[in-house]
Protein backbone atom coordinates (compact mmCIF):
# COMPACT_ATOMS: atom_id res chain seq x y z
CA UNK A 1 80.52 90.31 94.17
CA UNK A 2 80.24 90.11 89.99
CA UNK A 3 83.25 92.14 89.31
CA UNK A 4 83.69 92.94 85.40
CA UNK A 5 86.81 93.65 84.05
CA UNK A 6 87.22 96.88 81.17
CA UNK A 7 89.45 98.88 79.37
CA UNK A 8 89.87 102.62 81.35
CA UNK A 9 88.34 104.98 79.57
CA UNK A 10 89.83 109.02 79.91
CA UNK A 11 87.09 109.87 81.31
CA UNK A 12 88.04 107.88 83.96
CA UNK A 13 91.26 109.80 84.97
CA UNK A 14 90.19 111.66 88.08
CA UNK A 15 88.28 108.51 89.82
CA UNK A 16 91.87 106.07 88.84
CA UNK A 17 93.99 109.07 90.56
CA UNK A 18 91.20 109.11 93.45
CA UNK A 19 91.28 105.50 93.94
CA UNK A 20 95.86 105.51 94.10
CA UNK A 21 95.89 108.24 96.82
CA UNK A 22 93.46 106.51 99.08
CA UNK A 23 95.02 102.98 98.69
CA UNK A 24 98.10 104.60 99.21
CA UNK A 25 96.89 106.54 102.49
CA UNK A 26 95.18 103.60 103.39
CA UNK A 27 98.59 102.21 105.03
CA UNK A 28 99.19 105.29 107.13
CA UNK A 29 102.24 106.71 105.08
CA UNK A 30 102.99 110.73 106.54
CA UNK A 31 101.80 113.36 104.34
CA UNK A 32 105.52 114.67 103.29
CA UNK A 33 105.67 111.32 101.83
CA UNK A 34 102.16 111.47 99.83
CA UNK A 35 103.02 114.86 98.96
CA UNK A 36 105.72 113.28 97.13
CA UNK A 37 103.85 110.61 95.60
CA UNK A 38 100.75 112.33 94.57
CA UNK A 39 102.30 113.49 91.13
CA UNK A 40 103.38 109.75 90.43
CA UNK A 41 99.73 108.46 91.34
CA UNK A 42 98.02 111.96 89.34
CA UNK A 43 96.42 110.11 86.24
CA UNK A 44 95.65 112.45 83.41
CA UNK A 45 93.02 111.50 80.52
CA UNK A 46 96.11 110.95 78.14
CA UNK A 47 97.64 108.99 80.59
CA UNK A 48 95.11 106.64 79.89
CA UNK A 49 94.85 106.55 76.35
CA UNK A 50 98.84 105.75 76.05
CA UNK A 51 98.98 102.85 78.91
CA UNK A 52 97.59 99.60 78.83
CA UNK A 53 94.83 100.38 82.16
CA UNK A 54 92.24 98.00 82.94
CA UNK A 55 89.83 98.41 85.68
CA UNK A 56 87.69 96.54 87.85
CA UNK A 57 83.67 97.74 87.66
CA UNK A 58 81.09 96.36 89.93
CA UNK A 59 77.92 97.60 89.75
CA UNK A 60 78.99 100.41 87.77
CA UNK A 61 81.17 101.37 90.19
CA UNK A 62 85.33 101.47 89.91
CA UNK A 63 86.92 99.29 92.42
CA UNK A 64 90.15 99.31 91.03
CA UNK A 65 92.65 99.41 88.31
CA UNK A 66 95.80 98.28 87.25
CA UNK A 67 98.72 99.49 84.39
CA UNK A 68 101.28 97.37 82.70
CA UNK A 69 104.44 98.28 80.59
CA UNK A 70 105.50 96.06 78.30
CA UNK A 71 109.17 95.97 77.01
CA UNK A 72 110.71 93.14 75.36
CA UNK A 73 109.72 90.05 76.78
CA UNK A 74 109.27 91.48 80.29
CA UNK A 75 105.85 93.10 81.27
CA UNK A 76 105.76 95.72 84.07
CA UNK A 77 103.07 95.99 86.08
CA UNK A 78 103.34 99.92 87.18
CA UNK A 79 100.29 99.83 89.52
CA UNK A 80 97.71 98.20 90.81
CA UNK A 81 95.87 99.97 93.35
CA UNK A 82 92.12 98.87 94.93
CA UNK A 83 89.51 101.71 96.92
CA UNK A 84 90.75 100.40 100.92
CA UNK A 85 87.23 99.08 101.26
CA UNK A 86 87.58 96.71 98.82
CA UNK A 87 90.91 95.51 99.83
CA UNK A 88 91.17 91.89 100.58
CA UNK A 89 87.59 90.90 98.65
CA UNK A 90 89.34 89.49 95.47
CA UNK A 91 89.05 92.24 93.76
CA UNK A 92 93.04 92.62 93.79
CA UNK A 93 93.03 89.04 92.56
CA UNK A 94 90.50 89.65 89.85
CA UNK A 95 92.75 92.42 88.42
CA UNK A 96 96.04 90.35 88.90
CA UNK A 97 94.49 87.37 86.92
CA UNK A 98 93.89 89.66 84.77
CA UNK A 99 96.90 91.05 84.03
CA UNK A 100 98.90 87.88 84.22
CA UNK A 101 96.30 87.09 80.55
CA UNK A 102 97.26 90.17 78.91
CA UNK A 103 100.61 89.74 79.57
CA UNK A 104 100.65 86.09 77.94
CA UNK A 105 98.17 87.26 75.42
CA UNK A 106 100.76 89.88 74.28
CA UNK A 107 103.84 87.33 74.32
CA UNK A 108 105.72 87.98 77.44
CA UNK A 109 108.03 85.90 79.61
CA UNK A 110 108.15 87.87 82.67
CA UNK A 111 106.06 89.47 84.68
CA UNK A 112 107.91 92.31 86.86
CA UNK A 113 107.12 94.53 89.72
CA UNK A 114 108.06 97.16 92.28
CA UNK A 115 106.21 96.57 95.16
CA UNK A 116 104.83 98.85 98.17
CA UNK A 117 106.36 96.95 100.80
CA UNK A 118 102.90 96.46 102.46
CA UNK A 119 101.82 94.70 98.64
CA UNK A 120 104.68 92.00 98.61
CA UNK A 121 102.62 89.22 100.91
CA UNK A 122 99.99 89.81 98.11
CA UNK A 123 102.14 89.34 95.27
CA UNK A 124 103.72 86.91 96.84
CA UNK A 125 100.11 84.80 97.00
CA UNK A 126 99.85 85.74 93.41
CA UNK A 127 102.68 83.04 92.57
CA UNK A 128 105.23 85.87 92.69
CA UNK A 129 109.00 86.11 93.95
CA UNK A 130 111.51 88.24 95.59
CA UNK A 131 114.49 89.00 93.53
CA UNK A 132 115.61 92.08 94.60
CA UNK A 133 114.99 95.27 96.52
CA UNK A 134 116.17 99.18 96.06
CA UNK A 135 115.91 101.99 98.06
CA UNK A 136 112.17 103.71 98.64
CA UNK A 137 113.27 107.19 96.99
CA UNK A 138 111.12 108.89 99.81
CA UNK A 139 113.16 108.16 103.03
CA UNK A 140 116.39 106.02 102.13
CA UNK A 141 115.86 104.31 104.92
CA UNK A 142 113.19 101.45 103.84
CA UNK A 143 113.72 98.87 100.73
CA UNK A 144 111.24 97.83 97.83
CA UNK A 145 110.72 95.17 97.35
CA UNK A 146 111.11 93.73 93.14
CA UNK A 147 109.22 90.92 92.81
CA UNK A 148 108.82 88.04 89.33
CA UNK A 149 106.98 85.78 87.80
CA UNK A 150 107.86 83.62 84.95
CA UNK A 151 105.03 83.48 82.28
């Protein structure tokens, strides 16, 4: 699969917010829980013009995305979410590689995130590690995990 790699676009709002509830349902969470979620993963066209989004096209179709923070010397990455069918065909990978450039290109040490705890084996292939864990805000009963990478 040739998967490009662009800048989000506003116009692009309602596919990116599309695209987070699916992967999101795509483990099976209940709907009190994605009820609570959706207006977390609700991407608005201004949303997009005031975050660093990238997005993964293949024929001229969205795959994917992902959104970084950058504060200090520590980059965020806030999502990173992939349409289920397209889960586990590199296009996660693509995007991560990604990311892990920008995040040099801009000067950062760290690379930071807040994993769904069905994402950590992922992020954990990436090169990533565990350093923590806090509560999942939905249920108190389930940890996320926080995972680094040194840049």
């Amino acid at each position: 699969m040739n998967i490009q790699i662009r800048r989000a676009a506003p116009r692009d709002a309602e596919i990116l917010t599309e695209i987070a509830l699916s992967s999101k349902r795509h483990w099976s969470y209940p709907e009190g829980w994605m009820q609570i979620w959706t207006p977390a993963l609700t991407f608005k066209p201004q949303d997009i013009e005031e975050a660093d989004i990238f997005v993964a096209v293949a024929q001229e179709e969205i795959l994917g995305f992902y959104r970084l923070f950058f504060r200090e010397s520590r980059s965020i990455l806030e999502d990173l979410w992939i349409k289920p069918l397209f889960i586990g065909q590199e296009v996660g990978r693509a995007l991560f590689e990604h990311a892990l450039t920008r995040c040099r290109w801009v000067g950062a040490d760290i690379l930071a995130v807040e994993s769904d705890p069905h994402a950590q084996g992922f992020y954990e292939k990436m090169g990533m590690h565990k350093v923590g864990e806090r509560p999942s805000e939905v249920d108190g009963q389930r940890n996320l995990p926080i995972l680094e990478m040194d840049l």
